[in-house]
Protein backbone atom coordinates (compact mmCIF):
# COMPACT_ATOMS: atom_id res chain seq x y z
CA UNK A 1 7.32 22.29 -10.18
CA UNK A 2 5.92 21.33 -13.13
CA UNK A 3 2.40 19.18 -13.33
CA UNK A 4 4.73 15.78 -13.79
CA UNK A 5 8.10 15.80 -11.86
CA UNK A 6 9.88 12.91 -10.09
CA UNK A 7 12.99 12.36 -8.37
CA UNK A 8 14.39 11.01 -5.27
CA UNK A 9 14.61 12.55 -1.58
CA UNK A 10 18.28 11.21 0.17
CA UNK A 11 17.55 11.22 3.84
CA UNK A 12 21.24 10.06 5.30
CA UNK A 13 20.89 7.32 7.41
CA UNK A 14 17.55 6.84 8.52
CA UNK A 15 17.14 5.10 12.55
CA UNK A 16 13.80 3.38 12.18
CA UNK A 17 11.55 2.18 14.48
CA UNK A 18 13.29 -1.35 15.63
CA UNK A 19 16.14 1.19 16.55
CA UNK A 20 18.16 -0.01 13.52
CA UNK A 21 19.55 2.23 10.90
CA UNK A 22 18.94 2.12 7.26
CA UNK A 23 22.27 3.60 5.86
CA UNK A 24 21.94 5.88 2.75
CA UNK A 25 18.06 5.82 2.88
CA UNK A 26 16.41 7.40 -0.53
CA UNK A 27 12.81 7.55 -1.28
CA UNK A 28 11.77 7.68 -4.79
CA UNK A 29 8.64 9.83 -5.45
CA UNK A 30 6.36 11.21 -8.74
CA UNK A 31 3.86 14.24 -8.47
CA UNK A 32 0.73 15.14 -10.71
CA UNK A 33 -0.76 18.57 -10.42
CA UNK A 34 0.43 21.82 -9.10
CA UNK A 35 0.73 22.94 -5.55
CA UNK A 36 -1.40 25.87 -4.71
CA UNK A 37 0.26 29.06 -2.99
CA UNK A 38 -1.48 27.45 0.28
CA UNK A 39 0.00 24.06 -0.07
CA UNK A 40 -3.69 23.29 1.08
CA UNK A 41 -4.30 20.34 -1.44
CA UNK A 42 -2.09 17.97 -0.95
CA UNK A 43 -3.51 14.33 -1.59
CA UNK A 44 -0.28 11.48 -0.59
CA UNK A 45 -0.75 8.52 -2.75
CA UNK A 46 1.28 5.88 -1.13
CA UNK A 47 2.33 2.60 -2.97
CA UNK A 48 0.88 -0.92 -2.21
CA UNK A 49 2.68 -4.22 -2.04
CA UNK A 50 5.15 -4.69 -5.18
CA UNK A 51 4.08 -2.00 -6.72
CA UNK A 52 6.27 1.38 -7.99
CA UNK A 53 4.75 4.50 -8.80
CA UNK A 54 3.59 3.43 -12.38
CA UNK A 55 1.55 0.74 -11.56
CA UNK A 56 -1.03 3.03 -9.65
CA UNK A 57 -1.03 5.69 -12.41
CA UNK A 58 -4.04 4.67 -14.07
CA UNK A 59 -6.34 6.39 -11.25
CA UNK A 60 -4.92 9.50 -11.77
CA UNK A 61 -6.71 12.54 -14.17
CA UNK A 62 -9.21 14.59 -15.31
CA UNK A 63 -11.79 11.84 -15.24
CA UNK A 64 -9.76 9.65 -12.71
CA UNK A 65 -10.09 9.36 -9.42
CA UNK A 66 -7.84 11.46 -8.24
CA UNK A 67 -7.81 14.73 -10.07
CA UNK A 68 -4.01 16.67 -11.20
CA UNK A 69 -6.00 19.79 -12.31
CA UNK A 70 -7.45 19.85 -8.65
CA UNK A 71 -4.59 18.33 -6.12
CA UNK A 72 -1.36 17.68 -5.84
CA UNK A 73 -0.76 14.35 -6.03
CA UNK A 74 2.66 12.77 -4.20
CA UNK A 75 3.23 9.39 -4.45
CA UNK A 76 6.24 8.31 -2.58
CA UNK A 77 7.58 4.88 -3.81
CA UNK A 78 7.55 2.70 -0.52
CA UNK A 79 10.40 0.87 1.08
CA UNK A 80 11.50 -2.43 -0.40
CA UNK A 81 9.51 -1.41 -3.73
CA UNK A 82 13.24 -1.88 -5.76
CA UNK A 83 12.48 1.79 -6.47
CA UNK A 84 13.31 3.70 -2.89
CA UNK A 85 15.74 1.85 -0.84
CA UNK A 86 15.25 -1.85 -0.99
CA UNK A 87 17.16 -4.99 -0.70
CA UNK A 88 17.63 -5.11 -3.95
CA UNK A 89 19.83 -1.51 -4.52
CA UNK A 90 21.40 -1.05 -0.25
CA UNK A 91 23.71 -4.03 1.46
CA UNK A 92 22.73 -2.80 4.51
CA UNK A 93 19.36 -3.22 4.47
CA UNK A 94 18.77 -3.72 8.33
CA UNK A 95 15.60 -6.12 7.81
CA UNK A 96 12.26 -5.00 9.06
CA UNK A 97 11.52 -1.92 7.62
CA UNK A 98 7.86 -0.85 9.15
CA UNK A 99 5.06 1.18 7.95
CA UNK A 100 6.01 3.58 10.82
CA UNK A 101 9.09 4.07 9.03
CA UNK A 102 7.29 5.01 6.08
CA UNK A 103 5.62 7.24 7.32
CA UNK A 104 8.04 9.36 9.36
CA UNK A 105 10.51 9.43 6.31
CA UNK A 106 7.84 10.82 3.81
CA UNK A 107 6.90 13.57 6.30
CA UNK A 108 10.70 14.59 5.92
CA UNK A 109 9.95 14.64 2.35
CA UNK A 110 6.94 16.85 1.75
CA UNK A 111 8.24 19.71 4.70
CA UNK A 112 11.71 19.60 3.33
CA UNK A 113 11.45 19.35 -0.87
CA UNK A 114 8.05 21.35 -0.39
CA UNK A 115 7.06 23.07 2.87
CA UNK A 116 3.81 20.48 3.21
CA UNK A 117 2.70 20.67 6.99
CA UNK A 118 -0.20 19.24 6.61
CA UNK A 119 -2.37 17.03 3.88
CA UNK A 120 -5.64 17.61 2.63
CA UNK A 121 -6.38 13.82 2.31
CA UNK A 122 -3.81 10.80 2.13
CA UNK A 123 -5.42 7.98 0.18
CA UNK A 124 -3.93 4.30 -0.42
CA UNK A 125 -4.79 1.20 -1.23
CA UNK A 126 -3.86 -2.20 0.71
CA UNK A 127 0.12 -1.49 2.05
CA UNK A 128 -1.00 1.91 0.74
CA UNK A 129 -3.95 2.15 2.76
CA UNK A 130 -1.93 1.06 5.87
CA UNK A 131 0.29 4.17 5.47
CA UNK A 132 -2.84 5.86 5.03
CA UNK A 133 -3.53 4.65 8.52
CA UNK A 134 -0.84 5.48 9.94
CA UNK A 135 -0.37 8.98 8.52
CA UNK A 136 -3.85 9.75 10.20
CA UNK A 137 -2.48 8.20 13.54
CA UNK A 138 0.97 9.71 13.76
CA UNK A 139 0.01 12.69 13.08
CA UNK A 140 -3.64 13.57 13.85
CA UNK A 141 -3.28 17.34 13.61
CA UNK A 142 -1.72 17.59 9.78
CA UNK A 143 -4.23 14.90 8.11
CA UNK A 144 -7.68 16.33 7.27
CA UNK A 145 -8.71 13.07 5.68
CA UNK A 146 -8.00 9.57 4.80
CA UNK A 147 -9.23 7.13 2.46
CA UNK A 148 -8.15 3.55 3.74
CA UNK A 149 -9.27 1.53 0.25
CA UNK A 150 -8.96 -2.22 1.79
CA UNK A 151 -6.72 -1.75 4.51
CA UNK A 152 -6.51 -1.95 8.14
CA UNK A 153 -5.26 -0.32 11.22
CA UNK A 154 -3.73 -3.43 12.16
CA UNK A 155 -2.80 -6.71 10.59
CA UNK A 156 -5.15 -9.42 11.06
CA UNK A 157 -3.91 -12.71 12.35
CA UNK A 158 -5.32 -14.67 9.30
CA UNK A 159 -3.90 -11.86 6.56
CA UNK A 160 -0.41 -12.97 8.85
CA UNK A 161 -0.74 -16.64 8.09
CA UNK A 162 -1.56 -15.79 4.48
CA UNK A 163 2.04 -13.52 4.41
CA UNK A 164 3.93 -16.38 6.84
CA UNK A 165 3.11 -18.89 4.00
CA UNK A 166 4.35 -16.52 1.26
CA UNK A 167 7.35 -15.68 3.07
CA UNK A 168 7.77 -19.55 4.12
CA UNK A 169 7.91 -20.28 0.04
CA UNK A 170 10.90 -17.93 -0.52
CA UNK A 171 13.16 -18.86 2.39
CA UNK A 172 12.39 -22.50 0.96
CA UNK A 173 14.24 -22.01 -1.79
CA UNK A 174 17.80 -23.33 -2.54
CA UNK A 175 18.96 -20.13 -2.96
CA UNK A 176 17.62 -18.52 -0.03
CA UNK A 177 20.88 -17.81 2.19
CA UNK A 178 18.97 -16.82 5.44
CA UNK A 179 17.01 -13.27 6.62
CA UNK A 180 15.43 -12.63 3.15
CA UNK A 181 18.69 -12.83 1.11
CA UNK A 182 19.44 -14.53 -2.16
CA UNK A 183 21.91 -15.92 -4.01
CA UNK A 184 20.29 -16.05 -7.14
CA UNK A 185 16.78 -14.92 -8.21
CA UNK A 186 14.70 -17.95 -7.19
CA UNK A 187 12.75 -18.51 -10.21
CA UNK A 188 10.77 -22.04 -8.85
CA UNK A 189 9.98 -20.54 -5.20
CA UNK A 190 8.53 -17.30 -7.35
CA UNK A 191 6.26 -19.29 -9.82
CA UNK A 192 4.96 -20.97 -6.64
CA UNK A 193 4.66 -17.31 -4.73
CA UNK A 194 2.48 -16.33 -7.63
CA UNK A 195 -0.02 -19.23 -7.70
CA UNK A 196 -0.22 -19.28 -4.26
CA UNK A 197 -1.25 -14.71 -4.50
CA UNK A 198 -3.65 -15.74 -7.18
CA UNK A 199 -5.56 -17.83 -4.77
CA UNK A 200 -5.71 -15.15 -2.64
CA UNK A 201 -5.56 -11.96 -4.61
CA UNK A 202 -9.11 -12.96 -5.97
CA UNK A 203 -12.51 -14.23 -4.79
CA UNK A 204 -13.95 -17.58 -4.81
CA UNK A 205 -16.93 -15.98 -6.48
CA UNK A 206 -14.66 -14.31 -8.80
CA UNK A 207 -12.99 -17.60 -10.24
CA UNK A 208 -16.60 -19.71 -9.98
CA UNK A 209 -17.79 -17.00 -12.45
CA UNK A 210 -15.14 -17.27 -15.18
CA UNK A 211 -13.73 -13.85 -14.55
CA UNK A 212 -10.29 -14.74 -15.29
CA UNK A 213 -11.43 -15.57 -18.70
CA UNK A 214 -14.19 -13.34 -19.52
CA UNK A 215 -13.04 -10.26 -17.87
CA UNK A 216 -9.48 -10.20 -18.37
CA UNK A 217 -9.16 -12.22 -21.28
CA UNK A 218 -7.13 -15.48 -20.31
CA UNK A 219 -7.76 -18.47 -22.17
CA UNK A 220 -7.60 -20.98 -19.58
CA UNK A 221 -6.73 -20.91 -16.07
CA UNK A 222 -3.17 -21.64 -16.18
CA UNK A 223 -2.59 -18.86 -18.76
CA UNK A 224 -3.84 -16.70 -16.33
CA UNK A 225 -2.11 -17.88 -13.27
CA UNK A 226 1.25 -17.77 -15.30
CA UNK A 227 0.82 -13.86 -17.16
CA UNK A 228 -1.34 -12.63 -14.40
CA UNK A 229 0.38 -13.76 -11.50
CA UNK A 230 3.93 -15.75 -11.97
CA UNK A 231 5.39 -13.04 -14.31
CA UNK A 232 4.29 -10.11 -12.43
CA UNK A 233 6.02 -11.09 -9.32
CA UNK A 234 8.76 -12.30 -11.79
CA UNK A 235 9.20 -8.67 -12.26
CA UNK A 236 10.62 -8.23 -9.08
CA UNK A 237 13.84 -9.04 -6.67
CA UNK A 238 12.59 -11.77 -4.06
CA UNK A 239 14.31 -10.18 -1.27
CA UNK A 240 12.46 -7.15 -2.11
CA UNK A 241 9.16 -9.08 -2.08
CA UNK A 242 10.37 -10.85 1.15
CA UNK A 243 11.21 -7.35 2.87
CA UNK A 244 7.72 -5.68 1.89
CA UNK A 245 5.79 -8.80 3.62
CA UNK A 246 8.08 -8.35 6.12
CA UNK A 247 6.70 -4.73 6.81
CA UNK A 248 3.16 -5.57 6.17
CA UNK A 249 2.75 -8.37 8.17
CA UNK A 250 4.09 -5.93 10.78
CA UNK A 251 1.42 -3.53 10.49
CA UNK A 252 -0.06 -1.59 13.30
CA UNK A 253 -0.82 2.02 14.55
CA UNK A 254 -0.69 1.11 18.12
CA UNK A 255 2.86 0.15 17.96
CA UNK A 256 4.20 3.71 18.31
CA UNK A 257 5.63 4.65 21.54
CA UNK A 258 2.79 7.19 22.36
CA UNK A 259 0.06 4.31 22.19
CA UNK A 260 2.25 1.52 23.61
CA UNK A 261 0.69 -1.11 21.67
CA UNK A 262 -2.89 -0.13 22.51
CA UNK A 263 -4.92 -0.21 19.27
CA UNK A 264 -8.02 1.50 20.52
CA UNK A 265 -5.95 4.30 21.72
CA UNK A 266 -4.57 4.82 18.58
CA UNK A 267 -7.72 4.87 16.69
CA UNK A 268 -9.38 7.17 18.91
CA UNK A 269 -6.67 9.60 18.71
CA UNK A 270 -7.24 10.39 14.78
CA UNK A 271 -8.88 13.56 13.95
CA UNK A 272 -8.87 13.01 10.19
CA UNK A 273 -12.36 12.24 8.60
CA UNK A 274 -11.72 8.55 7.60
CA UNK A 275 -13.38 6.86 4.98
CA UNK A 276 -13.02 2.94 5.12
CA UNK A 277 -13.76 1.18 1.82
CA UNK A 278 -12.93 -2.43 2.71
CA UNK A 279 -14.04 -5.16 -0.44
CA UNK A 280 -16.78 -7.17 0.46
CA UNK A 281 -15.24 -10.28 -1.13
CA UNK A 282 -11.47 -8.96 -0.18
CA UNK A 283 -9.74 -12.38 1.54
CA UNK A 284 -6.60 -9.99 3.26
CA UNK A 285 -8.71 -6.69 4.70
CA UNK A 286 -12.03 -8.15 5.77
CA UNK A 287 -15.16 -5.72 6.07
CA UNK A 288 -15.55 -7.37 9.64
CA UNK A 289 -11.73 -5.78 10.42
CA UNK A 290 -12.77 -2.33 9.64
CA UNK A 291 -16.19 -2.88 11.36
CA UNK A 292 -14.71 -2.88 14.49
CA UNK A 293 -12.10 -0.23 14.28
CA UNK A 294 -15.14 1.84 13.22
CA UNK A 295 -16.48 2.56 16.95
CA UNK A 296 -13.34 4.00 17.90
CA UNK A 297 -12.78 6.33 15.12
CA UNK A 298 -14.38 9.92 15.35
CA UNK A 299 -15.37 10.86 12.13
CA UNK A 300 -15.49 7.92 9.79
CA UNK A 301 -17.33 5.94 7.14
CA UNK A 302 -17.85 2.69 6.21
CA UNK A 303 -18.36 1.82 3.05
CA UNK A 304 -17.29 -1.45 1.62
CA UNK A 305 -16.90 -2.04 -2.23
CA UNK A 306 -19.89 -4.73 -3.85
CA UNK A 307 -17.76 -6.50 -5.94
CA UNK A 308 -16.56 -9.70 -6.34
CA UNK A 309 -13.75 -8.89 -7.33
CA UNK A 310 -11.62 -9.61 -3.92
CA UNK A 311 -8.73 -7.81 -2.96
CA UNK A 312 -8.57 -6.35 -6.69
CA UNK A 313 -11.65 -4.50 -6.05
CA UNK A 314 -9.76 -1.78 -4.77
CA UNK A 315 -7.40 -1.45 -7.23
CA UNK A 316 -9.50 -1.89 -10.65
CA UNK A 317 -7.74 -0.63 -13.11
CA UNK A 318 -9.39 -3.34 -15.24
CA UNK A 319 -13.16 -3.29 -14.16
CA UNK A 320 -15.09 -0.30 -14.81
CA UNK A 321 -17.87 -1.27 -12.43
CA UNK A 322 -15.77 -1.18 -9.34
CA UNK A 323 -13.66 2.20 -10.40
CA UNK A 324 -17.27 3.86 -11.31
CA UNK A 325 -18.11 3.30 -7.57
CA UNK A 326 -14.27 4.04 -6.26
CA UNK A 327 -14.45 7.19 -7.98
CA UNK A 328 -17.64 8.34 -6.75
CA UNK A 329 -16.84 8.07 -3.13
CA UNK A 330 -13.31 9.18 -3.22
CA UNK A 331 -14.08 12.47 -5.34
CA UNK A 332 -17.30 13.41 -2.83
CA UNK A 333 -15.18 12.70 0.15
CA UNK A 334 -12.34 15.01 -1.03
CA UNK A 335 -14.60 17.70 -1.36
């Protein structure tokens, strides 16, 4: 392999977790760096909600942080992304597609295109810091460590409401046809879908401060709301966007067979060093959520992000402040 190489991983038809099948199942992927003759550092890189493998780029090199010249970096493109199979590119999508899923289909891809057995950290942030969850529950013996950057082990009830209302907006729409299908892109129901994320996506503080404007350069707040949030989302195939809330509102590492649904069980059987790096300000992933999955966890550390940046403050590829202090603690917990 060379340092950049990308492709995608055909895994037949894939029986997920509901006991449904996902005919044809691909997974699209990217890797940065070179694998050592140990295949001992391995860092997965899973994506977050809407996003495809070049979106979370900018974190990655020499002075990023996550390193090429040290790891090897997988990213897998998630489920539903438009990238791996979604909606969008298989007619027989079954529905709910789970982070389980995920999980179990990307461990097919690292043994089988690379040997992997084990990782030497799995980092991700929000849908990607889910998988990172569930990577260290699933398989406790082949995850060293994980960096869940505002995530949680398990959905919270008011993160669902947040993800019922989104999903509520799109099967509003005229061309909704029933179970996340469309006949047509729904280009009204989408504007609304990305007002209502902006609300959400970042802080009260942030928005009482001027941030939009000052920061990132909008000249008023409905520029911003329309190039910031409406034409990203634009960017994308609603059923996609309907499938991925689908599987994050379904998030949870007790729901695996071994822990029948029992979330303490499931945290207290991780062996992975876990660091937790919730947002202070983060309206989806609350500190408090993290707080108490803390006492069951082994070997973990809490360390929220001070920023009021919200949910973004995990992903800031457009604040220096926050990715000074990101970097810090991901690099020192990887060594």
């Amino acid at each position: 392999m060379t340092s950049s190489d990308t492709g995608r991983f055909p895994l037949g038809d894939l029986r997920l977790q509901s006991g449904a099948v996902l005919p044809d199942a691909v997974l699209s992927w990217k890797t940065h760096g070179v694998l050592a003759p140990g295949r001992d550092n391995v860092v997965l890189y899973p994506t977050s909600y809407s996003a495809q493998h070049p979106d979370l780029e900018w974190l990655i090199g020499p002075d990023g942080v996550l390193d090429p010249g040290r790891w090897f970096i997988v990213i897998p493109d998630m489920f539903g992304n438009g990238l791996s199979s979604s909606p969008s590119n298989n007619p027989g999508w079954p529905g709910l597609v789970t982070a389980w899923d995920n999980v179990h289909a990307q461990r097919r891809l690292l043994a089988e295109l690379w040997g992997i057995d084990r990782l030497h950290a799995v980092y991700g942030w929000s849908m990607g810091a889910q998988q990172a969850y569930h990577w260290a529950a699933l398989y406790p013996d082949k995850v060293a460590r994980a960096v869940v950057n505002c995530g949680s082990a398990r959905t919270a009830t008011h993160n669902r409401v947040f993800l019922k209302g989104l999903m509520a907006v799109l099967e509003a729409a005229p061309e909704h046809l029933g179970d996340g299908r469309f006949s047509a892109e729904p280009a009204a129901a989408l504007r609304a879908f990305g007002q209502i994320y902006a609300g959400w996506g970042l802080s009260q503080d942030f928005y009482r401060a001027g941030l939009h404007e000052s920061a990132l350069g909008a000249p008023d707040l409905d520029t911003f709301l329309r190039t910031d949030w409406e034409e990203r989302f634009a960017r994308r195939a609603a059923a996609d966007l309907h499938a991925q809330l689908r599987t994050w509102e379904a998030g949870d590492i007790g729901r695996d067979e071994r822990y029948g649904g029992d979330l303490s069980r499931a945290l207290e059987a991780i062996e992975a060093r876990m660091l937790l790096m919730p947002g202070e300000t983060d309206l989806y992933f609350r500190v408090a959520d993290n707080a108490a999955e803390l006492p069951h966890l082994r070997h973990a550390t809490l360390t929220p992000i001070p920023s009021i940046w919200g949910h973004r403050a995990g992903n800031p590829s457009t604040n220096p402040a926050d990715a000074a202090f990101l970097k810090a603690a991901v690099r020192a917990w990887l060594e």
